[in-house]
PDB file of N, CA and C in Angstrom:
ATOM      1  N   UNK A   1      10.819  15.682  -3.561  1.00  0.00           N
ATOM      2  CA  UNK A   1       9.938  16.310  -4.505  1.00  0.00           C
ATOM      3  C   UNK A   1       8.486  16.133  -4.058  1.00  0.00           C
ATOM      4  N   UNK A   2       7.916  14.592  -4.081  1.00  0.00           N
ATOM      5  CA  UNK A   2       6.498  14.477  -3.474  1.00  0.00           C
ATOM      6  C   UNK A   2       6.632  14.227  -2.069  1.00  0.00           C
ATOM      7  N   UNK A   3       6.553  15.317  -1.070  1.00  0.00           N
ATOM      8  CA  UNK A   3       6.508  14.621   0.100  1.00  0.00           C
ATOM      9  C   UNK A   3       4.832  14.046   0.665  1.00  0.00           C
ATOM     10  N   UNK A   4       4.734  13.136   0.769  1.00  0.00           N
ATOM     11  CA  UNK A   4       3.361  12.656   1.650  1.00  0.00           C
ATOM     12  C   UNK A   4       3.882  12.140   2.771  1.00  0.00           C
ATOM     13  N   UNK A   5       3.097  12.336   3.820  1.00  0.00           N
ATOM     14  CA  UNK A   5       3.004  11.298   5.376  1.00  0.00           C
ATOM     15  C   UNK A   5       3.147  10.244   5.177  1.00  0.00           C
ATOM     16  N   UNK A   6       3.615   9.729   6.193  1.00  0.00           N
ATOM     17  CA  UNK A   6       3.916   7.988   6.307  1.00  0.00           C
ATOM     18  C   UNK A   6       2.090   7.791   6.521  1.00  0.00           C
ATOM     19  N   UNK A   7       1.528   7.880   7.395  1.00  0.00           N
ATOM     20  CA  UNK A   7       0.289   7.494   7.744  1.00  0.00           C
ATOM     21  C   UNK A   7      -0.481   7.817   6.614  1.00  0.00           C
ATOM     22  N   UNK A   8      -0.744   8.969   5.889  1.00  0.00           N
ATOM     23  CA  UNK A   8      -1.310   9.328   4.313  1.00  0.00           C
ATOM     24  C   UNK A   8      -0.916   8.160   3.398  1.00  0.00           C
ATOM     25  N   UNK A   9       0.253   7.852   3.222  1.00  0.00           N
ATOM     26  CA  UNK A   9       0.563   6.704   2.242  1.00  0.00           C
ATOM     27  C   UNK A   9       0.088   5.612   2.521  1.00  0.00           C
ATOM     28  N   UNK A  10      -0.538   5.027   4.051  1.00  0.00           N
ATOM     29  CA  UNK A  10      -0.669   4.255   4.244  1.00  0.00           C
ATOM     30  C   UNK A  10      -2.215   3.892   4.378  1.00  0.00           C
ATOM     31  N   UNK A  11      -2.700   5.419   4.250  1.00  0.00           N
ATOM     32  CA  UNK A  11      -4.866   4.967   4.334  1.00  0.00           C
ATOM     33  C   UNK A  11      -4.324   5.160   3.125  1.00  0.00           C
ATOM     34  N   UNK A  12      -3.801   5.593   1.761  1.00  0.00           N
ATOM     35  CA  UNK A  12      -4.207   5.605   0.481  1.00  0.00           C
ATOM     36  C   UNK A  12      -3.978   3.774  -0.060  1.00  0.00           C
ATOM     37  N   UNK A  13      -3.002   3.264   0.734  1.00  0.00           N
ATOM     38  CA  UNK A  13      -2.655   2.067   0.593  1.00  0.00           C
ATOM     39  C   UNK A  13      -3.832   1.022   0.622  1.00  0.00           C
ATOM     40  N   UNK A  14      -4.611   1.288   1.817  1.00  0.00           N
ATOM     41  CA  UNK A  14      -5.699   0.477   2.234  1.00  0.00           C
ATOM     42  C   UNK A  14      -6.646   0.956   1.361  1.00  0.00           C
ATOM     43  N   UNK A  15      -7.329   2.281   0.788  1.00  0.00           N
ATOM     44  CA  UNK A  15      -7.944   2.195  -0.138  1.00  0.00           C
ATOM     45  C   UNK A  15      -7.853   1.254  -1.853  1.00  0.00           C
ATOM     46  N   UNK A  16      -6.590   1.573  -1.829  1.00  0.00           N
ATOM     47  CA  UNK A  16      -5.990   1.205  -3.532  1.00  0.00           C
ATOM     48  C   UNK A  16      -6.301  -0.015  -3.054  1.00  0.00           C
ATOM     49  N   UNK A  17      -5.683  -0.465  -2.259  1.00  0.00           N
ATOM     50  CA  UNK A  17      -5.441  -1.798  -2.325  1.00  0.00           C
ATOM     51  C   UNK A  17      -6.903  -2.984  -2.200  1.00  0.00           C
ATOM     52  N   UNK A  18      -8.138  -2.117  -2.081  1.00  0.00           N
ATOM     53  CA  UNK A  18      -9.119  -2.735  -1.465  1.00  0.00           C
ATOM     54  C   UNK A  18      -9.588  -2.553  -3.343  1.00  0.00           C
ATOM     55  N   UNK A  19      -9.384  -1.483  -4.038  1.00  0.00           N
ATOM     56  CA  UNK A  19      -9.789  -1.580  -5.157  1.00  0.00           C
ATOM     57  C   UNK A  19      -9.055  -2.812  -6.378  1.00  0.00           C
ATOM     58  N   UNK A  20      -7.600  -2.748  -5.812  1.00  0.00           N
ATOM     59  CA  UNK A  20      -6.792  -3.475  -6.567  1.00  0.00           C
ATOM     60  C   UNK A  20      -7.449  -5.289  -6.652  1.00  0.00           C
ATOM     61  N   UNK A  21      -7.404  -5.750  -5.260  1.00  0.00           N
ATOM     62  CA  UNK A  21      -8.548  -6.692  -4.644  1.00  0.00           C
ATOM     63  C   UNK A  21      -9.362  -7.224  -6.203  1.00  0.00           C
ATOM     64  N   UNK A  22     -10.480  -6.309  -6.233  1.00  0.00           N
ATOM     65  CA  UNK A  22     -11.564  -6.591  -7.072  1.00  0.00           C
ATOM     66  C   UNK A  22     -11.148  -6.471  -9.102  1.00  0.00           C
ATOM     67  N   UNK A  23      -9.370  -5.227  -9.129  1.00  0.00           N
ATOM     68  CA  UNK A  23      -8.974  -5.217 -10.340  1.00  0.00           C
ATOM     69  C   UNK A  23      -7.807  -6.515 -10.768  1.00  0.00           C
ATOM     70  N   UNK A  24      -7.798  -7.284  -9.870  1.00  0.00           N
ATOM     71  CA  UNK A  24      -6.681  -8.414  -9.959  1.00  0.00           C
ATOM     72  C   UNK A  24      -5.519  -7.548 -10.093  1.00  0.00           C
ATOM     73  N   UNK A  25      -4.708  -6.195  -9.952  1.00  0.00           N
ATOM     74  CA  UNK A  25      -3.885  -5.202 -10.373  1.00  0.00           C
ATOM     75  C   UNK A  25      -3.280  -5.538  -9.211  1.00  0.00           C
ATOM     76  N   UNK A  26      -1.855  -5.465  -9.273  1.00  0.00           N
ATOM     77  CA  UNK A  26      -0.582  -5.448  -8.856  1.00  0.00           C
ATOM     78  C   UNK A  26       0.543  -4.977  -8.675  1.00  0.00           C
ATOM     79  N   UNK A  27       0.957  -4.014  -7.982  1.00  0.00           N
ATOM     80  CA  UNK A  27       2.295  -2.877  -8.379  1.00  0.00           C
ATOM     81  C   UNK A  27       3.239  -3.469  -8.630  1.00  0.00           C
ATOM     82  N   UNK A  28       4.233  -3.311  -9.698  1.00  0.00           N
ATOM     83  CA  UNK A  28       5.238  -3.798  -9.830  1.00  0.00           C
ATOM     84  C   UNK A  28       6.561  -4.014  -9.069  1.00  0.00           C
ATOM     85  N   UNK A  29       7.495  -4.190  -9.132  1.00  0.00           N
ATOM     86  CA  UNK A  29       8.973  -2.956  -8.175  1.00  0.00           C
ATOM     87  C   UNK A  29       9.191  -1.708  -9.382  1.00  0.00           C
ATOM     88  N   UNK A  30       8.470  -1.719 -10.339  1.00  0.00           N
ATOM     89  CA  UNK A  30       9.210  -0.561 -11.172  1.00  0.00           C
ATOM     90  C   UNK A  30       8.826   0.731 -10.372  1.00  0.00           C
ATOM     91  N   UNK A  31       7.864   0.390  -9.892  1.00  0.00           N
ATOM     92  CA  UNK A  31       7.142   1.905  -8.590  1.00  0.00           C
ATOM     93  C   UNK A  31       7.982   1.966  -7.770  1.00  0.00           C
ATOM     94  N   UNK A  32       8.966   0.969  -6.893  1.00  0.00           N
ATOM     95  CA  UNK A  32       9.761   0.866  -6.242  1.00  0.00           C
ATOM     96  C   UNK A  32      11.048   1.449  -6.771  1.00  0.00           C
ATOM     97  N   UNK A  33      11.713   1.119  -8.009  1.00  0.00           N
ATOM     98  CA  UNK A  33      12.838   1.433  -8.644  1.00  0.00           C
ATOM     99  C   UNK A  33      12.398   3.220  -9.095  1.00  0.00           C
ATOM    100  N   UNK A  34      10.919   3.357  -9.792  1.00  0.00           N
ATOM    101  CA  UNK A  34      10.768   4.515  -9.712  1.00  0.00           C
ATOM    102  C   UNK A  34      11.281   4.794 -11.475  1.00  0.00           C
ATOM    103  N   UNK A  35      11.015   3.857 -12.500  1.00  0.00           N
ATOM    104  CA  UNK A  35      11.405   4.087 -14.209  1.00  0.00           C
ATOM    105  C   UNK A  35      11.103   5.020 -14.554  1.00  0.00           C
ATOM    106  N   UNK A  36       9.554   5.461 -14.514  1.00  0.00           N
ATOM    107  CA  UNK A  36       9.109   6.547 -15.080  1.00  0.00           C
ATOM    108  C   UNK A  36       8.467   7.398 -14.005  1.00  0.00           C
ATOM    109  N   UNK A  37       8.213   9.068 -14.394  1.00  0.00           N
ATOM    110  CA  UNK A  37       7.982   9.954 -13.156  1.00  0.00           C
ATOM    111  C   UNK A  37       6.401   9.526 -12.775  1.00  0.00           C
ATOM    112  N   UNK A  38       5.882   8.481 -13.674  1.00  0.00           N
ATOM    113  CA  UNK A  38       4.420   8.445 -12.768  1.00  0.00           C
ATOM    114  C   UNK A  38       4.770   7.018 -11.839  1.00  0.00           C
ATOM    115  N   UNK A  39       5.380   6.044 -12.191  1.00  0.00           N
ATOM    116  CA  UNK A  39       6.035   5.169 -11.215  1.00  0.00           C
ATOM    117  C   UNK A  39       6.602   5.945  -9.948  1.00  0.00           C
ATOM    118  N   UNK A  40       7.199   6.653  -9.989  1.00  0.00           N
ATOM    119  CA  UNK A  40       7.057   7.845  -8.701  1.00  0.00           C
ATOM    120  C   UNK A  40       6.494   8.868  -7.992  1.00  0.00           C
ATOM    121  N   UNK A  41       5.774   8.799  -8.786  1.00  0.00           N
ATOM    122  CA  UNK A  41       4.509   9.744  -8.442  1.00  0.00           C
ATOM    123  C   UNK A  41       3.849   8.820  -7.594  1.00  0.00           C
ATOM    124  N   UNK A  42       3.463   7.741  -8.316  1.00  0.00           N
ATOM    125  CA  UNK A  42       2.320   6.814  -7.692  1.00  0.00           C
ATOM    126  C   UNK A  42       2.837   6.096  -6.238  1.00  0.00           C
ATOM    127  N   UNK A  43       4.201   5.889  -5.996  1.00  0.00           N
ATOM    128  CA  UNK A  43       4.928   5.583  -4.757  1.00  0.00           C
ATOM    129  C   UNK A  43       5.192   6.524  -3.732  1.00  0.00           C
ATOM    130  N   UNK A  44       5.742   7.380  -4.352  1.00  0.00           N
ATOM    131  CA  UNK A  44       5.080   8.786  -3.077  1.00  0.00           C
ATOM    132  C   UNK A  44       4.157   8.781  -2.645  1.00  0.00           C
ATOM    133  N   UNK A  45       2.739   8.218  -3.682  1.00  0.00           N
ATOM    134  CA  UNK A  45       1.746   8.673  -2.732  1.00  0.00           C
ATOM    135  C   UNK A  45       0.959   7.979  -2.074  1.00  0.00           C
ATOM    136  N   UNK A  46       1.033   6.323  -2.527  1.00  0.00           N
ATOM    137  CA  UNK A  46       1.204   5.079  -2.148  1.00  0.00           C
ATOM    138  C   UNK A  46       1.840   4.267  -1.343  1.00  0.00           C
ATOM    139  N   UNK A  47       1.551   3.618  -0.484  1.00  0.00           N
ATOM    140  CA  UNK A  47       2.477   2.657   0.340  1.00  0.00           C
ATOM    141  C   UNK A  47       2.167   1.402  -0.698  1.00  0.00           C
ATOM    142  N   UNK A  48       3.172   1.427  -1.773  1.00  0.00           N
ATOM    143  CA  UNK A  48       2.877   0.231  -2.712  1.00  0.00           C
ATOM    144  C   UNK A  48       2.772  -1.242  -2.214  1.00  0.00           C
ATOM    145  N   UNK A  49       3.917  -1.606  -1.543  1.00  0.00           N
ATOM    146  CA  UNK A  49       4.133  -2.930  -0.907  1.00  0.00           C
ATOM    147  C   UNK A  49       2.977  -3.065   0.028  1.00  0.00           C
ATOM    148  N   UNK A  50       2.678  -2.207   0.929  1.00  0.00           N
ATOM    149  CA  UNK A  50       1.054  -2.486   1.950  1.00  0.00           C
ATOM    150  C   UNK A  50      -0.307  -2.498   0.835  1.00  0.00           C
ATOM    151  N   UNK A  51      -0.135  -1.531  -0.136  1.00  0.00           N
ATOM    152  CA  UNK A  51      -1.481  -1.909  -1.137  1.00  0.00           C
ATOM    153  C   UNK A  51      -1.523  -3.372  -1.912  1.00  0.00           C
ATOM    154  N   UNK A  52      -0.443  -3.827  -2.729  1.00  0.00           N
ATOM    155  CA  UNK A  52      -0.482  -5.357  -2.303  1.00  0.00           C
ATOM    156  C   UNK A  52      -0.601  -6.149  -1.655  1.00  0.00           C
ATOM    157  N   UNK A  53      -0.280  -5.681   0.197  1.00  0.00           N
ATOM    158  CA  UNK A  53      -0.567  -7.102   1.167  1.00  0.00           C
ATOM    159  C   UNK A  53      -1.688  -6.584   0.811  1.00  0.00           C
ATOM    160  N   UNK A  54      -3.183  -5.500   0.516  1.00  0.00           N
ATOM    161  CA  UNK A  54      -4.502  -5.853   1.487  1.00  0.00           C
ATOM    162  C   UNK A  54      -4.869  -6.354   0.256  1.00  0.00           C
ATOM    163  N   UNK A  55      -4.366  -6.248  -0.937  1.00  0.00           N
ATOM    164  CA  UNK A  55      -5.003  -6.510  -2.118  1.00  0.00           C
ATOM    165  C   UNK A  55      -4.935  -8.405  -2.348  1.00  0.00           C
ATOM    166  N   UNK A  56      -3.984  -9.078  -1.782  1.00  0.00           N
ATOM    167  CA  UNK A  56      -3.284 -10.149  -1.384  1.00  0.00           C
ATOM    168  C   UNK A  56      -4.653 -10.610  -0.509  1.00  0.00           C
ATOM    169  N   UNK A  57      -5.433  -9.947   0.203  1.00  0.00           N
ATOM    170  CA  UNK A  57      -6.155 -10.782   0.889  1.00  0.00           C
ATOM    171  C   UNK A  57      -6.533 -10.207   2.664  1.00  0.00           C
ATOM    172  N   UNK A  58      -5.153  -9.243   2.728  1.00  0.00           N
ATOM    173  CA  UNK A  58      -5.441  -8.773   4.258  1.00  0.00           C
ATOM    174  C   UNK A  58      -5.978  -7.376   4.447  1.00  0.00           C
ATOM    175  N   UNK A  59      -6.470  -7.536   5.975  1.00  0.00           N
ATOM    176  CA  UNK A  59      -7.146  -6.973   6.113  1.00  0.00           C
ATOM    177  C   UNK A  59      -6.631  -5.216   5.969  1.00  0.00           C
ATOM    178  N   UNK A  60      -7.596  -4.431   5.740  1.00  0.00           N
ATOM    179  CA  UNK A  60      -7.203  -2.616   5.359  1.00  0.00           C
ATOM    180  C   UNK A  60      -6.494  -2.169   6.550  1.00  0.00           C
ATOM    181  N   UNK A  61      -7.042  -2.177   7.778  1.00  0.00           N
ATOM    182  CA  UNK A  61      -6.239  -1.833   8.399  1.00  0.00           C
ATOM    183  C   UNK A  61      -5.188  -1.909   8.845  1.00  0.00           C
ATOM    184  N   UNK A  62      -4.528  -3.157   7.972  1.00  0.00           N
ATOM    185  CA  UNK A  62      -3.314  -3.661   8.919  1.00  0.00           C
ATOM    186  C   UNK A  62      -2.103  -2.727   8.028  1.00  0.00           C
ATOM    187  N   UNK A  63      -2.574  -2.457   6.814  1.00  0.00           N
ATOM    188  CA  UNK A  63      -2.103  -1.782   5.969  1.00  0.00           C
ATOM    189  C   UNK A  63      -1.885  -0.097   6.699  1.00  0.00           C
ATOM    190  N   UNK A  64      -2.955   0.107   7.254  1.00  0.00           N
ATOM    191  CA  UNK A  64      -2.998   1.933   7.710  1.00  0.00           C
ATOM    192  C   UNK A  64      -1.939   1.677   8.993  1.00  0.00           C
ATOM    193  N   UNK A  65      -1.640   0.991   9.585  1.00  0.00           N
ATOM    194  CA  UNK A  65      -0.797   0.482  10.647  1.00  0.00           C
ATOM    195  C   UNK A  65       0.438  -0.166  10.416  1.00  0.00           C
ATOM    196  N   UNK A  66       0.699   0.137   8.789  1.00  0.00           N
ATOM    197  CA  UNK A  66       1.386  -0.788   8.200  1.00  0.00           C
ATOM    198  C   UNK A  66       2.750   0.009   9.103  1.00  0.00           C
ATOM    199  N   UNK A  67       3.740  -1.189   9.910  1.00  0.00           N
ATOM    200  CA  UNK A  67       4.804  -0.402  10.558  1.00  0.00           C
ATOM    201  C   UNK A  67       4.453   0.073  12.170  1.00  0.00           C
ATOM    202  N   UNK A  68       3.675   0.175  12.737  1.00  0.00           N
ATOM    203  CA  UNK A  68       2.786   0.841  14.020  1.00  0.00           C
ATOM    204  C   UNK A  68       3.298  -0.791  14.811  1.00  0.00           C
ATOM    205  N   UNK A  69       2.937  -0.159  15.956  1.00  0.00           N
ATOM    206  CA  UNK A  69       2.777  -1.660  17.086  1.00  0.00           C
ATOM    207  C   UNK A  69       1.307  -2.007  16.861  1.00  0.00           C
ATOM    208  N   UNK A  70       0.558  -1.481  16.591  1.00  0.00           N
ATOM    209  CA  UNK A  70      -1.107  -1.930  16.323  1.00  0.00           C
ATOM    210  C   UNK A  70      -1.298  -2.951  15.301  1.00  0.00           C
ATOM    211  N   UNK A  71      -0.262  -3.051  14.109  1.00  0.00           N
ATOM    212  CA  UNK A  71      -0.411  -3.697  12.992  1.00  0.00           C
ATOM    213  C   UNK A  71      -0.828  -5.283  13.389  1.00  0.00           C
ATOM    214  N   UNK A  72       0.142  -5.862  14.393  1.00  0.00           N
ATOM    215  CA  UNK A  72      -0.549  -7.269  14.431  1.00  0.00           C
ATOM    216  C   UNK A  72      -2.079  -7.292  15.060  1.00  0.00           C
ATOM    217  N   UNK A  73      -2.634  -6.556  15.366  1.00  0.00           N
ATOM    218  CA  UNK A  73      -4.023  -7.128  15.712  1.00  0.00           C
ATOM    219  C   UNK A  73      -4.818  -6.935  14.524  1.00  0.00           C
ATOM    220  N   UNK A  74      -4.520  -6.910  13.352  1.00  0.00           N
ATOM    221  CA  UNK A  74      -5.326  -6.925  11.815  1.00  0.00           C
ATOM    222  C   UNK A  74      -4.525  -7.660  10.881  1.00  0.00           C
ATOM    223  N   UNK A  75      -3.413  -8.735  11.675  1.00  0.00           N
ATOM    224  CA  UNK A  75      -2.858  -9.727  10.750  1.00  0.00           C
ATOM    225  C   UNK A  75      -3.776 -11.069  10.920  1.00  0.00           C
ATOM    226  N   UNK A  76      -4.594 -11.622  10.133  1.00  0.00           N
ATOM    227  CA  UNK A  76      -5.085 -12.961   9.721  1.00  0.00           C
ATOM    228  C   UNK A  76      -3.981 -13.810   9.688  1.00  0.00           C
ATOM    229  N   UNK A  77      -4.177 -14.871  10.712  1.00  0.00           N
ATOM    230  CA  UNK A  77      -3.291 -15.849  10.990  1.00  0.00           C
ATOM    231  C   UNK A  77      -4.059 -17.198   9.872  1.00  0.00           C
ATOM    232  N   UNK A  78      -3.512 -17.794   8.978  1.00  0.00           N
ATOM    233  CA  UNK A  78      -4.307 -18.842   8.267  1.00  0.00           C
ATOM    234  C   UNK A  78      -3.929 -20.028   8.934  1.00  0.00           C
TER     235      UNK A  78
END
Protein backbone atom coordinates (compact mmCIF):
# COMPACT_ATOMS: atom_id res chain seq x y z
CA UNK A 1 0.00 0.00 0.00
CA UNK A 2 2.74 2.69 1.22
CA UNK A 3 5.62 1.92 -0.75
CA UNK A 4 8.77 4.19 0.30
CA UNK A 5 12.60 3.43 -0.45
CA UNK A 6 14.70 1.70 1.85
CA UNK A 7 17.19 4.75 1.73
CA UNK A 8 13.93 7.40 2.02
CA UNK A 9 12.94 5.56 5.23
CA UNK A 10 16.13 5.81 6.36
CA UNK A 11 17.09 9.93 5.94
CA UNK A 12 13.41 10.29 7.35
CA UNK A 13 14.75 8.09 10.23
CA UNK A 14 17.76 10.31 10.90
CA UNK A 15 15.63 13.32 10.79
CA UNK A 16 12.73 12.02 13.28
CA UNK A 17 15.01 10.64 15.19
CA UNK A 18 17.25 13.77 15.75
CA UNK A 19 13.84 15.46 16.71
CA UNK A 20 12.71 12.54 18.89
CA UNK A 21 16.36 13.16 20.74
CA UNK A 22 15.18 16.60 22.08
CA UNK A 23 11.07 15.12 22.45
CA UNK A 24 12.25 12.22 24.86
CA UNK A 25 9.54 10.27 22.17
CA UNK A 26 9.95 6.73 21.42
CA UNK A 27 8.27 4.39 18.81
CA UNK A 28 6.65 1.72 20.19
CA UNK A 29 6.52 -2.05 18.41
CA UNK A 30 2.83 -1.14 17.90
CA UNK A 31 4.38 0.75 14.57
CA UNK A 32 6.05 -2.48 14.10
CA UNK A 33 2.89 -4.77 14.69
CA UNK A 34 1.13 -1.95 12.72
CA UNK A 35 -2.56 -1.64 15.38
CA UNK A 36 -3.80 1.23 13.85
CA UNK A 37 -3.52 2.55 10.01
CA UNK A 38 -1.43 5.56 11.30
CA UNK A 39 0.96 3.03 13.20
CA UNK A 40 1.45 2.02 9.56
CA UNK A 41 1.49 4.77 7.94
CA UNK A 42 4.16 6.12 10.18
CA UNK A 43 6.42 2.73 9.57
CA UNK A 44 6.22 2.84 5.96
CA UNK A 45 7.53 5.92 6.06
CA UNK A 46 9.91 5.60 8.86
CA UNK A 47 12.76 3.36 9.57
CA UNK A 48 11.29 3.18 13.20
CA UNK A 49 13.93 0.96 14.89
CA UNK A 50 16.98 3.35 13.21
CA UNK A 51 14.89 6.57 14.45
CA UNK A 52 15.29 5.20 17.94
CA UNK A 53 19.03 4.16 17.64
CA UNK A 54 19.84 8.09 16.63
CA UNK A 55 17.32 9.24 19.08
CA UNK A 56 19.18 6.72 21.72
CA UNK A 57 22.20 8.83 21.24
CA UNK A 58 23.81 7.80 17.74
CA UNK A 59 24.97 9.37 15.34
CA UNK A 60 22.27 10.45 12.01
CA UNK A 61 24.12 9.00 9.72
CA UNK A 62 24.58 5.73 10.85
CA UNK A 63 20.88 5.60 10.70
CA UNK A 64 20.79 6.80 6.68
CA UNK A 65 23.28 3.76 6.28
CA UNK A 66 21.23 1.97 8.51
CA UNK A 67 21.99 -1.74 6.77
CA UNK A 68 24.85 -0.34 4.03
CA UNK A 69 28.59 -1.51 4.58
CA UNK A 70 29.22 2.32 5.42
CA UNK A 71 27.11 2.05 8.61
CA UNK A 72 30.06 1.15 10.93
CA UNK A 73 32.07 4.21 10.34
CA UNK A 74 29.13 6.37 12.25
CA UNK A 75 28.88 3.70 15.06
CA UNK A 76 30.24 5.42 18.47
CA UNK A 77 32.15 2.85 20.19
CA UNK A 78 31.64 3.84 24.21
Amino acid sequence: MYHVTYFARNCAAAIVGLAMRRLTFRFSSDYRHGTTRWHRLVYAMVGTVAANWVADGAHPLSAVFWGYKLQHRFIRTQ
